[in-house]
C-alpha atoms as a PDB file:
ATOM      1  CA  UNK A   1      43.046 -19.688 -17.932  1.00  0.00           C
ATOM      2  CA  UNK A   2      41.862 -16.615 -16.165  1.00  0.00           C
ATOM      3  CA  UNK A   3      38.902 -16.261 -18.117  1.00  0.00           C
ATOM      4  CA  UNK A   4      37.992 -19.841 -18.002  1.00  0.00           C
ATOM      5  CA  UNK A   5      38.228 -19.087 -14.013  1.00  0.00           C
ATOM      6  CA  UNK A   6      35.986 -16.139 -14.088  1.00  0.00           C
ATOM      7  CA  UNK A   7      33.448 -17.886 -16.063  1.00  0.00           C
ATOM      8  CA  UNK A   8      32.793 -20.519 -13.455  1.00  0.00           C
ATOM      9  CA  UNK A   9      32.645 -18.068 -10.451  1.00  0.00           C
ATOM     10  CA  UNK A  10      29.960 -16.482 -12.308  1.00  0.00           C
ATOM     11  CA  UNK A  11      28.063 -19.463 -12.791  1.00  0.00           C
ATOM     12  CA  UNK A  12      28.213 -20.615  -9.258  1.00  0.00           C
ATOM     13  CA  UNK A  13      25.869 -18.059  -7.441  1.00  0.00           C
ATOM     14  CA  UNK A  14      22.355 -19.013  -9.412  1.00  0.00           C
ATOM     15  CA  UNK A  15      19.871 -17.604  -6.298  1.00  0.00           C
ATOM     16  CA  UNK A  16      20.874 -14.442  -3.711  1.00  0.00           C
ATOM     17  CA  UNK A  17      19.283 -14.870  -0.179  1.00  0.00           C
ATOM     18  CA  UNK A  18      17.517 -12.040   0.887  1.00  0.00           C
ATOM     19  CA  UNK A  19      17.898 -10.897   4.446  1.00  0.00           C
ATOM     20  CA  UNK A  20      14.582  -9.389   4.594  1.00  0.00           C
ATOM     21  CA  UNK A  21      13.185  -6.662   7.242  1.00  0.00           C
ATOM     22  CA  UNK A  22      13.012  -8.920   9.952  1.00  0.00           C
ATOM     23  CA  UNK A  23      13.493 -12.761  11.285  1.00  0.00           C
ATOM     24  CA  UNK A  24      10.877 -12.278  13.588  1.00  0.00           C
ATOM     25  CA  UNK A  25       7.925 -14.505  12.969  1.00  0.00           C
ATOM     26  CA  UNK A  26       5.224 -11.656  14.377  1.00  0.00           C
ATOM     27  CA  UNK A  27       7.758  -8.561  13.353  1.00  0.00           C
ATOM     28  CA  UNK A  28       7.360 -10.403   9.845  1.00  0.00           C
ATOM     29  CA  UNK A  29       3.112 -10.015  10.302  1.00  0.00           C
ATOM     30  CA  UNK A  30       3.180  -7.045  11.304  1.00  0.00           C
ATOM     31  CA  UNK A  31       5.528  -6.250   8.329  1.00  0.00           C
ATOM     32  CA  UNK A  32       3.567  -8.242   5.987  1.00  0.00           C
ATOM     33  CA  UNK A  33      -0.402  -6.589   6.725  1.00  0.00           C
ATOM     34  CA  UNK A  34       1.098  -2.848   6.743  1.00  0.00           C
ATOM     35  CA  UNK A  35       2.899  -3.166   3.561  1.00  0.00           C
ATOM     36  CA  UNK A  36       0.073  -4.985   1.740  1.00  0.00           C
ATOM     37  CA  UNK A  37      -2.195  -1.757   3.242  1.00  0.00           C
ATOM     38  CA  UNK A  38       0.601   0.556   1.471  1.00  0.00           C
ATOM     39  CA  UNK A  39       0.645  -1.124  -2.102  1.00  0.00           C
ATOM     40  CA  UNK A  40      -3.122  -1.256  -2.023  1.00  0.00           C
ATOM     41  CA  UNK A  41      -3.359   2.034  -1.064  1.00  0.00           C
ATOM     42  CA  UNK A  42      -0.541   2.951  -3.495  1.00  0.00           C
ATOM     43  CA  UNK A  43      -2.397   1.195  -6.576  1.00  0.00           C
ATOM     44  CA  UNK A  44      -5.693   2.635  -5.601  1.00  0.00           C
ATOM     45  CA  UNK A  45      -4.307   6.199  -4.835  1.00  0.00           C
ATOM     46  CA  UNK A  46      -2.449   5.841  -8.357  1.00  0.00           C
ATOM     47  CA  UNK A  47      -4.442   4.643 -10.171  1.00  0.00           C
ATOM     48  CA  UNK A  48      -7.561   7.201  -9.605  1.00  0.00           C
ATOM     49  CA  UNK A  49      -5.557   9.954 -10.523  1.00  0.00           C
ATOM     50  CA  UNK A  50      -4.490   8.110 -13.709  1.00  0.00           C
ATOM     51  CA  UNK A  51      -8.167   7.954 -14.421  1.00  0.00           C
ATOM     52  CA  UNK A  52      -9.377  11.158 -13.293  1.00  0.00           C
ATOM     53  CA  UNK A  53      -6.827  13.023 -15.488  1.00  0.00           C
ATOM     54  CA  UNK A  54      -7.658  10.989 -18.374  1.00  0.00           C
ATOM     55  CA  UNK A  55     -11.219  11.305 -17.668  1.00  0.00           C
ATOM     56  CA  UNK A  56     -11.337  15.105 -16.846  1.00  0.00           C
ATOM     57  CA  UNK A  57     -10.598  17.214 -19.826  1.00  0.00           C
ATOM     58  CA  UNK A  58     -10.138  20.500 -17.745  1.00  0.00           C
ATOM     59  CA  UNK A  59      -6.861  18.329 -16.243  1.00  0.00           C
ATOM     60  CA  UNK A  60      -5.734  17.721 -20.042  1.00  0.00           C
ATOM     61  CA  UNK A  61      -2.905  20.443 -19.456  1.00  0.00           C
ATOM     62  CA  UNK A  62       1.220  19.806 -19.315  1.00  0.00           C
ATOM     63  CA  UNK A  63       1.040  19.330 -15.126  1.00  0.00           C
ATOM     64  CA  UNK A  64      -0.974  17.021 -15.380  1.00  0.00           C
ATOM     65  CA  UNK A  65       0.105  14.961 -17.577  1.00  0.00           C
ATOM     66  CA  UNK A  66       3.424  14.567 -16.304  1.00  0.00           C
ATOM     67  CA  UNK A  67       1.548  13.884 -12.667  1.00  0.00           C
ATOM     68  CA  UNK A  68      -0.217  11.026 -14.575  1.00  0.00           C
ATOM     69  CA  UNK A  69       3.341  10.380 -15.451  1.00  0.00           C
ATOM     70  CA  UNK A  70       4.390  10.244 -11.955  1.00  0.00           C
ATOM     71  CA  UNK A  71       1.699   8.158 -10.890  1.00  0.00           C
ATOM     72  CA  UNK A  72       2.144   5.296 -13.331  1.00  0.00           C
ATOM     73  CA  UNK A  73       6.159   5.133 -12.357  1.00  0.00           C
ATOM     74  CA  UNK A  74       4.964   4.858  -8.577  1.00  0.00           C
ATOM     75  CA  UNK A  75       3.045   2.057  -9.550  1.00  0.00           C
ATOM     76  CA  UNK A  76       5.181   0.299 -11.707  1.00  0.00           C
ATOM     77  CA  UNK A  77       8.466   1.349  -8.857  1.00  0.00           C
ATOM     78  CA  UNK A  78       6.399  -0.402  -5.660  1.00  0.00           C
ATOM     79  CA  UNK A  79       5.315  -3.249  -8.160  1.00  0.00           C
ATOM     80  CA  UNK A  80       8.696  -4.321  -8.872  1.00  0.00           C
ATOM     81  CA  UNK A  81       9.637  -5.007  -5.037  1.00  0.00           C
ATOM     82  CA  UNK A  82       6.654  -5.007  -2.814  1.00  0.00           C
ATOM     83  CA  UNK A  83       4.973  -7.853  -4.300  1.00  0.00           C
ATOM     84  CA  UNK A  84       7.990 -10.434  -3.442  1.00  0.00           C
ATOM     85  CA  UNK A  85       8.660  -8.680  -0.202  1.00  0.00           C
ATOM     86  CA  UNK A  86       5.286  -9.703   1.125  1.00  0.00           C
ATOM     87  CA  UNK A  87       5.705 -12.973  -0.294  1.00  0.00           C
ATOM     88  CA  UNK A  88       9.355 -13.750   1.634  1.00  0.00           C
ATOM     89  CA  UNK A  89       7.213 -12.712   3.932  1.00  0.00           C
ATOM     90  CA  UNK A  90       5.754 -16.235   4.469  1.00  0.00           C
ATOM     91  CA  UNK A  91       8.814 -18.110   3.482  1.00  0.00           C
ATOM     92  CA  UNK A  92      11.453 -19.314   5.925  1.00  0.00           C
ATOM     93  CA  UNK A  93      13.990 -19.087   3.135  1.00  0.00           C
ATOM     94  CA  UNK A  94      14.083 -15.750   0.312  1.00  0.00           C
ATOM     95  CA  UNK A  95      15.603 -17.109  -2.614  1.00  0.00           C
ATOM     96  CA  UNK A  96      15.734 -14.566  -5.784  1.00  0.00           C
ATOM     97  CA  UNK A  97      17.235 -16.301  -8.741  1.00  0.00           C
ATOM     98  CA  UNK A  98      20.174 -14.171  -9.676  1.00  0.00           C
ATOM     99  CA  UNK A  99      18.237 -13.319 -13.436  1.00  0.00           C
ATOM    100  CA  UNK A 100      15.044 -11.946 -11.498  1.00  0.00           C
ATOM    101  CA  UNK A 101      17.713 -10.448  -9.072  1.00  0.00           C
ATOM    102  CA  UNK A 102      19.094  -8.599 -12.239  1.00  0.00           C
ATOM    103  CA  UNK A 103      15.888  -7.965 -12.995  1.00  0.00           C
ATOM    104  CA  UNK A 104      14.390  -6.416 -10.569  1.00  0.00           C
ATOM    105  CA  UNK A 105      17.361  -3.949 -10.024  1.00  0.00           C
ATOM    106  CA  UNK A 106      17.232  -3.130 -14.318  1.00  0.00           C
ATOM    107  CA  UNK A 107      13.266  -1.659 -13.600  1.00  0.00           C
ATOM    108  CA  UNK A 108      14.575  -0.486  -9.765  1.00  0.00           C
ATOM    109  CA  UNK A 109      16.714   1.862 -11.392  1.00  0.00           C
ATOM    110  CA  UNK A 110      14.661   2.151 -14.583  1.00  0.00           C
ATOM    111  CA  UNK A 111      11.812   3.609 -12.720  1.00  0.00           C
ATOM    112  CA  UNK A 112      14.096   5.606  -9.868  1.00  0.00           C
ATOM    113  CA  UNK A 113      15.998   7.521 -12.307  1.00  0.00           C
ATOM    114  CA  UNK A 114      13.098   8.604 -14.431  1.00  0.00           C
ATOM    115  CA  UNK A 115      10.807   9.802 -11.211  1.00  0.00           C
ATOM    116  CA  UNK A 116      14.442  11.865 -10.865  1.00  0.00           C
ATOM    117  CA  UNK A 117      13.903  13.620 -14.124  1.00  0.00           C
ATOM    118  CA  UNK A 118      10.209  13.566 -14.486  1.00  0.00           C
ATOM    119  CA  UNK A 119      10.192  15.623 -10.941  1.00  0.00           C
ATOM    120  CA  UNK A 120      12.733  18.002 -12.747  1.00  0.00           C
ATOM    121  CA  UNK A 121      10.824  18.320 -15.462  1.00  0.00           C
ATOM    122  CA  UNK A 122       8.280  19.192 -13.661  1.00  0.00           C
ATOM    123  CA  UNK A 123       9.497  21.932 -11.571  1.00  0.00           C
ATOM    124  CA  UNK A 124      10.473  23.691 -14.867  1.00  0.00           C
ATOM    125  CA  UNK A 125       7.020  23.012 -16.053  1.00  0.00           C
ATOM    126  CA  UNK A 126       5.826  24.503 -12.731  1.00  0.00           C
ATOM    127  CA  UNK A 127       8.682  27.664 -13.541  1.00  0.00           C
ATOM    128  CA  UNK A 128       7.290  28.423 -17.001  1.00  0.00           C
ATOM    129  CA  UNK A 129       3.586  28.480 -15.719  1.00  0.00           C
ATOM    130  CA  UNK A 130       4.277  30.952 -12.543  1.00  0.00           C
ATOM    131  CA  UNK A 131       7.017  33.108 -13.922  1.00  0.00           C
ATOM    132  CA  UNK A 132       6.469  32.972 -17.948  1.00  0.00           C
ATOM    133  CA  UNK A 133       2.492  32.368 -18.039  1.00  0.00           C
ATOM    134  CA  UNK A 134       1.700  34.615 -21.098  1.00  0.00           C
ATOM    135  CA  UNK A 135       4.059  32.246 -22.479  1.00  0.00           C
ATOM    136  CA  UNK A 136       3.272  29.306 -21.029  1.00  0.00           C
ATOM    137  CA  UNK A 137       1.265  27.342 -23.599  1.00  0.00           C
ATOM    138  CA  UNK A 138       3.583  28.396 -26.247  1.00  0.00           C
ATOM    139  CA  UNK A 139       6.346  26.824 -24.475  1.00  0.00           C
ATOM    140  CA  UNK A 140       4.810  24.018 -22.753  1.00  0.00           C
ATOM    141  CA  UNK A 141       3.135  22.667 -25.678  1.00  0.00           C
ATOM    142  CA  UNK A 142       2.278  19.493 -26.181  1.00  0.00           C
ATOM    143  CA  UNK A 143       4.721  18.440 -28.489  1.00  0.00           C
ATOM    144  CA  UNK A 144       6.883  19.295 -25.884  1.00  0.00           C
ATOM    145  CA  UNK A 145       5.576  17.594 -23.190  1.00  0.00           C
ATOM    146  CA  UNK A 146       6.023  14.114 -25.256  1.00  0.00           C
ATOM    147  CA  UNK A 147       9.611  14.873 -26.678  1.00  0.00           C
ATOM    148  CA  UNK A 148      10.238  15.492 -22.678  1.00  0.00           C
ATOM    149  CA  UNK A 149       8.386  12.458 -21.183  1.00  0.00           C
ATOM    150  CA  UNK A 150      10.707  10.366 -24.201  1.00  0.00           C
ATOM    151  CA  UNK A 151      13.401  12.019 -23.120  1.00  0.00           C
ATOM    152  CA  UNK A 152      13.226  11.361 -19.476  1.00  0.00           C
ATOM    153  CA  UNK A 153      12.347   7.674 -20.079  1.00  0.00           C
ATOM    154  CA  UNK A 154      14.822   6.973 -22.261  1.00  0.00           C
ATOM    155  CA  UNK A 155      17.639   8.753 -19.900  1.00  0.00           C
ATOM    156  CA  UNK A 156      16.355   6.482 -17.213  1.00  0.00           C
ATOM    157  CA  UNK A 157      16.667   3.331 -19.578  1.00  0.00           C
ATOM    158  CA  UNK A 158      20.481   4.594 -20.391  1.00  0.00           C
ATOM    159  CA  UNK A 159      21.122   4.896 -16.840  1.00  0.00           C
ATOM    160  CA  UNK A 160      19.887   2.136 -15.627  1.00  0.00           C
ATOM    161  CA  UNK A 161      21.545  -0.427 -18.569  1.00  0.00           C
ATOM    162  CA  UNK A 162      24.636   1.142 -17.510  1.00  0.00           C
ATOM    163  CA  UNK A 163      24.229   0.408 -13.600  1.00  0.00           C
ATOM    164  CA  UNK A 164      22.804  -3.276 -14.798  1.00  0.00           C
ATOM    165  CA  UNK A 165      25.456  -4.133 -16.880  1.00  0.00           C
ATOM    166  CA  UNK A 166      28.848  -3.091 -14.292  1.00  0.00           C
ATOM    167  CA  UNK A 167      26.783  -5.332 -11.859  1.00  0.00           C
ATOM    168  CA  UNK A 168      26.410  -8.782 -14.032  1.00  0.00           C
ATOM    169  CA  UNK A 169      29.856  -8.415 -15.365  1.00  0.00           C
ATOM    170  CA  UNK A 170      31.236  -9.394 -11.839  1.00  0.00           C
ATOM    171  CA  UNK A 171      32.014 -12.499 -10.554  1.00  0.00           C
ATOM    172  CA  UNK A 172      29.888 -13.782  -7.734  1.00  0.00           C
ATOM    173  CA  UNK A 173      31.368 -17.260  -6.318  1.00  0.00           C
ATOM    174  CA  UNK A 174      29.906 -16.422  -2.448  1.00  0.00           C
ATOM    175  CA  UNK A 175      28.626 -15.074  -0.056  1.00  0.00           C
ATOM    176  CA  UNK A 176      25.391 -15.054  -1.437  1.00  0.00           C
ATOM    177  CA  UNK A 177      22.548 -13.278   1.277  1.00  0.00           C
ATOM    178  CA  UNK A 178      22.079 -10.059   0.248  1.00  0.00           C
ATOM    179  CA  UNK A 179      21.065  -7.369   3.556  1.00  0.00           C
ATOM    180  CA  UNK A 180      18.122  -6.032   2.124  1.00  0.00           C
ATOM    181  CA  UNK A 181      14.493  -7.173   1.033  1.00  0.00           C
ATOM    182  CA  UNK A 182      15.193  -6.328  -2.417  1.00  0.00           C
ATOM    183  CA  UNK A 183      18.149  -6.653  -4.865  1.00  0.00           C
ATOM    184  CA  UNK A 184      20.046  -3.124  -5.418  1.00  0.00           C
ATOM    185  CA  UNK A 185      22.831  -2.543  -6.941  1.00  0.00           C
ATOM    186  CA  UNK A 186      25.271  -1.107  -3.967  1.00  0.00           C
ATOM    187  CA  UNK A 187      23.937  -4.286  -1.720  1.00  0.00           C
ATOM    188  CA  UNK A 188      24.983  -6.957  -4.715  1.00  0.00           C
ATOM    189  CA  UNK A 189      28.342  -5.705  -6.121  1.00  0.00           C
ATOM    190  CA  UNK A 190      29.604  -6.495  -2.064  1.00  0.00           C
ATOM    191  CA  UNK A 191      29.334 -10.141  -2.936  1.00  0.00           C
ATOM    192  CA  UNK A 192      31.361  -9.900  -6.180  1.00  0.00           C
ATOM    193  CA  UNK A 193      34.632 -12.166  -5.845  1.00  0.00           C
ATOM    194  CA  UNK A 194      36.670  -9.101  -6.744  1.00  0.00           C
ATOM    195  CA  UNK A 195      38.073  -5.695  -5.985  1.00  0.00           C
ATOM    196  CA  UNK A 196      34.691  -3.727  -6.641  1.00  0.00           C
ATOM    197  CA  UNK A 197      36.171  -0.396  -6.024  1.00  0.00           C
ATOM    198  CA  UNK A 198      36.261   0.949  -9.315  1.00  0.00           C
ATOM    199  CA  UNK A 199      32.586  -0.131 -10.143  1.00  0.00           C
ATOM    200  CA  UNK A 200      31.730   1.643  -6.724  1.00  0.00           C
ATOM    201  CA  UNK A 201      33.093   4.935  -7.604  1.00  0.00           C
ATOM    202  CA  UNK A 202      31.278   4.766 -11.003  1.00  0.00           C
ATOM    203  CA  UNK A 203      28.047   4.258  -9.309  1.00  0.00           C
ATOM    204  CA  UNK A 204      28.370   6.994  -6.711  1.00  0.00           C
ATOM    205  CA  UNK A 205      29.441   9.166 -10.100  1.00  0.00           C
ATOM    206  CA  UNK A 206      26.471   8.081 -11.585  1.00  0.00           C
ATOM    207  CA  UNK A 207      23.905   8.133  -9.490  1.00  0.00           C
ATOM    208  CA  UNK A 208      25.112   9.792  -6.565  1.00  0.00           C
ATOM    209  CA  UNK A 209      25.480  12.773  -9.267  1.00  0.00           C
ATOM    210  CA  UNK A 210      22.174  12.507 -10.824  1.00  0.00           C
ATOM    211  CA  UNK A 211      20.351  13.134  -7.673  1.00  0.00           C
ATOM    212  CA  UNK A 212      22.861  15.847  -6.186  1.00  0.00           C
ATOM    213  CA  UNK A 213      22.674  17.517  -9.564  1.00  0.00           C
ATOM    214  CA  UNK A 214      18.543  17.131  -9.917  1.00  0.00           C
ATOM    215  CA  UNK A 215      18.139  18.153  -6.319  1.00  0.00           C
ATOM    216  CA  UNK A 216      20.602  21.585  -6.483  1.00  0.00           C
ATOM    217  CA  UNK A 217      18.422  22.549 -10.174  1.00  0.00           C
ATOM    218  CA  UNK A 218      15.151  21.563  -8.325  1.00  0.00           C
ATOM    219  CA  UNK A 219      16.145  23.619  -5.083  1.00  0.00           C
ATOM    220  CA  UNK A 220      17.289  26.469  -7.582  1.00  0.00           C
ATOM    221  CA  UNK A 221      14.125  26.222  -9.157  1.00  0.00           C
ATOM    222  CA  UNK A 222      11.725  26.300  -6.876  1.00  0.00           C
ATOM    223  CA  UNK A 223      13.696  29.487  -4.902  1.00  0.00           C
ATOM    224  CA  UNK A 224      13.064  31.587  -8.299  1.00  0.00           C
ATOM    225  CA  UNK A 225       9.241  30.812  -8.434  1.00  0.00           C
ATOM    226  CA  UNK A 226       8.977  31.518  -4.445  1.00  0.00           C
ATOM    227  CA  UNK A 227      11.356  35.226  -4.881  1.00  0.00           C
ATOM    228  CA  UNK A 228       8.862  35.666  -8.665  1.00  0.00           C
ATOM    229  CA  UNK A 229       5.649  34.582  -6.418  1.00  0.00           C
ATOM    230  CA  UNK A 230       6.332  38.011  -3.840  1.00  0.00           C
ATOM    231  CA  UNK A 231       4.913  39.730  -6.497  1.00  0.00           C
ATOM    232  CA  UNK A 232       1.778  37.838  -6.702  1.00  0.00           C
ATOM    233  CA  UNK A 233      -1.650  38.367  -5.346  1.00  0.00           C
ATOM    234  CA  UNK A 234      -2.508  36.880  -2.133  1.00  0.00           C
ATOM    235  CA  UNK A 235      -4.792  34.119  -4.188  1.00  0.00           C
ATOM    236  CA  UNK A 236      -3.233  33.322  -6.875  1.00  0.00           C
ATOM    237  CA  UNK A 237      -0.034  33.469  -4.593  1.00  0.00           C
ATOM    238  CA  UNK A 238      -1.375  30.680  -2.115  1.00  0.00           C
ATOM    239  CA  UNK A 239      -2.177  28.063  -5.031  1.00  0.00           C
ATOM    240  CA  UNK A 240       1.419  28.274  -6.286  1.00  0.00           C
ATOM    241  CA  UNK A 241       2.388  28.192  -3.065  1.00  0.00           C
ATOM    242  CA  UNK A 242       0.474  24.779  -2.857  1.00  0.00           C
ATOM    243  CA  UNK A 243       1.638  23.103  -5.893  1.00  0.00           C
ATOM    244  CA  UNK A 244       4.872  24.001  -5.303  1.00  0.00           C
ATOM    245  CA  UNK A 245       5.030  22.943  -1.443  1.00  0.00           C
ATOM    246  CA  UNK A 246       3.742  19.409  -2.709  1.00  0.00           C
ATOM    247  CA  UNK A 247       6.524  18.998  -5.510  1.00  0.00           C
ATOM    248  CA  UNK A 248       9.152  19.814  -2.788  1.00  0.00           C
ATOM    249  CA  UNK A 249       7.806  17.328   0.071  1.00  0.00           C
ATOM    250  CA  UNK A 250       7.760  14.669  -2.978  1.00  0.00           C
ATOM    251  CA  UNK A 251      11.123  15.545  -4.609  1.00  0.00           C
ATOM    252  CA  UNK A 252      12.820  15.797  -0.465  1.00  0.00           C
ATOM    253  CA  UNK A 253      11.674  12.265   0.294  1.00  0.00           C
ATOM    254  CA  UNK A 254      12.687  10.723  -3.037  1.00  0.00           C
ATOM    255  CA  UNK A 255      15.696  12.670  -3.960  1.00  0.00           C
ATOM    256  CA  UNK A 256      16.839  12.145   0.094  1.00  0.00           C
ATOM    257  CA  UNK A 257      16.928   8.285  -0.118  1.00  0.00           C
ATOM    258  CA  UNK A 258      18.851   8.398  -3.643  1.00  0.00           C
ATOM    259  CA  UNK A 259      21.291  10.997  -1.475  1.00  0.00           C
ATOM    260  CA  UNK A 260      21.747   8.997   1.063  1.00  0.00           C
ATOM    261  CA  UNK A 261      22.165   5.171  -0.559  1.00  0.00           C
ATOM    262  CA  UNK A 262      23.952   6.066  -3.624  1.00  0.00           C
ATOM    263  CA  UNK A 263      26.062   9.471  -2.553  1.00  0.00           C
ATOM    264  CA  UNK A 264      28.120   7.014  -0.679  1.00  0.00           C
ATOM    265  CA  UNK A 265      30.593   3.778  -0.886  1.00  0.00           C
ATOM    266  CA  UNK A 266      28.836   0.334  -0.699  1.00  0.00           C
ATOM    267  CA  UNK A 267      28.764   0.571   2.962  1.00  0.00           C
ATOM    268  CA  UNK A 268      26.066  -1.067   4.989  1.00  0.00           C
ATOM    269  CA  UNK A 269      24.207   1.413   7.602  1.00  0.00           C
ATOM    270  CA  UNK A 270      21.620   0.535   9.807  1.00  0.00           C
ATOM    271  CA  UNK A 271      19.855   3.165   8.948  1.00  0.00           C
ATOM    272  CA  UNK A 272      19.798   1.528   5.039  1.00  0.00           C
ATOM    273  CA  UNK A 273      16.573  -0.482   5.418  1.00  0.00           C
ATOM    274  CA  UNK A 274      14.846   2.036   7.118  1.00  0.00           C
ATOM    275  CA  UNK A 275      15.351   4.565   4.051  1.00  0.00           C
ATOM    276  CA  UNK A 276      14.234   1.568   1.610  1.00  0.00           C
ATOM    277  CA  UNK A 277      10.909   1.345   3.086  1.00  0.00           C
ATOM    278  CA  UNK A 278      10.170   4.967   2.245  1.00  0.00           C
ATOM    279  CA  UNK A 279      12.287   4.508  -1.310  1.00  0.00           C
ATOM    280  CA  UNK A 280       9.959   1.533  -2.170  1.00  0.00           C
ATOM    281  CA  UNK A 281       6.797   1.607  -0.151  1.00  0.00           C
ATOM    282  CA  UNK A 282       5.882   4.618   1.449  1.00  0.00           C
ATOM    283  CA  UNK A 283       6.802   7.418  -1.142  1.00  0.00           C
ATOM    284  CA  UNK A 284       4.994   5.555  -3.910  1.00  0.00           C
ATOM    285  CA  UNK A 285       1.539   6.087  -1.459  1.00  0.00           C
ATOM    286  CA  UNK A 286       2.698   9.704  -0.298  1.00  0.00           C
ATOM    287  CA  UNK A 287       2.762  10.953  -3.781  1.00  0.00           C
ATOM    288  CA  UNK A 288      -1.145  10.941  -4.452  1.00  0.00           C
ATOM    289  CA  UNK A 289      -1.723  12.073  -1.188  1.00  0.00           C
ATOM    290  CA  UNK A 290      -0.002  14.999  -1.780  1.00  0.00           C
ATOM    291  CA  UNK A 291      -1.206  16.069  -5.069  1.00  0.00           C
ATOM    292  CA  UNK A 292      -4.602  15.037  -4.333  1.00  0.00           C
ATOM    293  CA  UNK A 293      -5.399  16.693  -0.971  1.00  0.00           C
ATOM    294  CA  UNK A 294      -3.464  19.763  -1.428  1.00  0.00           C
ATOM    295  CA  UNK A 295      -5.149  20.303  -4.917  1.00  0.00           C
ATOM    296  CA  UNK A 296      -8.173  21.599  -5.617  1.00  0.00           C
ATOM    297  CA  UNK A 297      -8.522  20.972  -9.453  1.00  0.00           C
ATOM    298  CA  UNK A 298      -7.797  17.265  -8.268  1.00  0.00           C
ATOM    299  CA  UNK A 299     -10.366  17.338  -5.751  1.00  0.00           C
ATOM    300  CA  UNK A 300     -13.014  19.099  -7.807  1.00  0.00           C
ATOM    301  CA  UNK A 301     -12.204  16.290 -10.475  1.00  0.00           C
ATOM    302  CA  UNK A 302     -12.136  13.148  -8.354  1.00  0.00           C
ATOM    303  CA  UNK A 303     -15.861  14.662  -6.883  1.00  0.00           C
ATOM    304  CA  UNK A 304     -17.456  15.386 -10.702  1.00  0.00           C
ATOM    305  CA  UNK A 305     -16.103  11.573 -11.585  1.00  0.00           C
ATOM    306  CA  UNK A 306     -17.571  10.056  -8.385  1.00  0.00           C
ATOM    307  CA  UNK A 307     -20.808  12.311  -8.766  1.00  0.00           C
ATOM    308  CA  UNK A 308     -21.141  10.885 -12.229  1.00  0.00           C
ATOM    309  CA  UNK A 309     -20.780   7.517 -10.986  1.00  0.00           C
ATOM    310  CA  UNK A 310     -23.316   8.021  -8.286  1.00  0.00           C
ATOM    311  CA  UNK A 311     -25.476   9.897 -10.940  1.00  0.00           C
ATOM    312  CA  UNK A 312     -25.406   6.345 -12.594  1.00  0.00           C
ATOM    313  CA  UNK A 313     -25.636   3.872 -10.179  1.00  0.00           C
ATOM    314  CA  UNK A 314     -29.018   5.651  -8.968  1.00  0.00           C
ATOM    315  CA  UNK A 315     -31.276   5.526 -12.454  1.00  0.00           C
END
């Protein structure tokens, strides 16, 4: 009888309503043209170092390919909320059915918790290269580099099954509007028809732990390459210095918002929102920024493709 209960509470929420940033009709506007500028940027940004790398054989090396990495998680991480948010955008009601809802948090997470260990992965990369570098191809090799990138996917494909499949297990009979622009897991469980503390204590074990654990081994990291780097010449010094002051500005803004949402109970902040943007908008367009204007094999790159082009366009 129970079960024959539970079954119809499940079926009765079909579409979540989504709160959204704002209900103001010219806050939503305003909302609406600077996140479109973002998510172009952020496909443009991304996608010409995608291009460059692949195109540039000097940038054929282990960094690089796991900053190609990076870029083609940013885009596929802003793709999977950005695009609807603009669209609710011009609705007066945001409906999500509750299987894109499901959705959309399965790749949230998908993509989150493999930019987690991909920007691990990289800071060891970054460790071998500046404190082993006469052993740095051996160990670094490309075989390597693919078993890693598999691994790291695939961990973020465990993770995020697991975190999918607590949430669609619960019953959700009402309330239905979710206070967010996007569906996430902590924001959805609250409307489950049942006691969800259990479920929230396995998320904040999960990935509250994750990023606590991937920040303290990125932090530890990076403090060994900046103690090996004392020894370094001034030159070679200041473009470690570089590369390494980009991957901690990138893994500080992503790693903070995974802190600070999942870390936690499923208690609403006002701060939450705020945090999302960067999670889901902003980051995404940081991370070419970053890596692009701080770096000069990028820029050297992005100038011999566009020269070519030029070089073209003019016979």
């Amino acid at each position: 009888m129970e079960e024959a209960v539970l079954i119809n509470q499940t079926s009765v929420v079909t579409y979540f309503r989504l709160r959204g940033l704002s209900v103001n009709q010219k806050a939503q506007m305003f909302v609406f043209a600077m996140f479109l500028i973002f998510y172009v940027l952020t496909l443009f940004g991304n996608i010409l170092i995608v291009v460059t790398i692949i195109y540039d054989r000097r940038l054929h090396t282990p960094m690089y390919f796991f900053l190609s990495n990076l870029s083609f998680i940013d885009i596929c991480h802003s793709t999977v909320t950005v695009p609807k948010m603009l669209v609710d955008n011009w609705l007066e009601k945001k409906l999500i059915p509750f299987d894109a809802c499901v959705t959309q948090m399965f790749f949230l997470h998908l993509f989150a918790c493999t930019e987690i260990f991909l920007l691990t992965v990289m800071a060891y990369d970054r460790y071998v290269a500046i404190c082993r570098p006469l052993q740095y191809m051996t160990v670094m090799n490309w075989k390597v580099c693919v078993l890693l990138a598999l691994a790291l996917w695939t961990g973020g494909a465990i993770h995020s099954i697991a975190l999918t499949s607590l949430t669609i297990k619960l019953p959700y009979c009402g309330p239905d509007e979710i206070d967010n622009f996007f569906c996430d897991v902590p924001q959805v469980i609250k409307l489950a028809c049942t006691d969800t503390h259990i479920i929230e204590i396995l998320i904040v074990s999960n990935s509250g732990l994750i990023s606590v654990v991937c920040f303290v081994v990125l932090v530890v990291s990076y403090a060994v390459i900046l103690v090996n780097l004392r020894q370094r010449i001034s030159k070679g010094r200041r473009k470690a210095l570089s590369t390494c002051a980009a991957h901690l500005t990138v893994v500080t803004l992503f790693l903070g918002h995974c802190i600070f949402i999942y870390s936690r109970p499923s208690t609403s902040l006002p701060e939450d929102k705020v945090v999302s943007v960067f999670f889901t908008a902003v980051t995404p367009l940081l991370n070419p920024i970053i890596y692009t204007l701080r770096n000069e094999d990028m820029k050297n790159a992005l100038n011999k493709l566009m020269g070519r082009r030029d070089g073209k366009e003019e016979k």
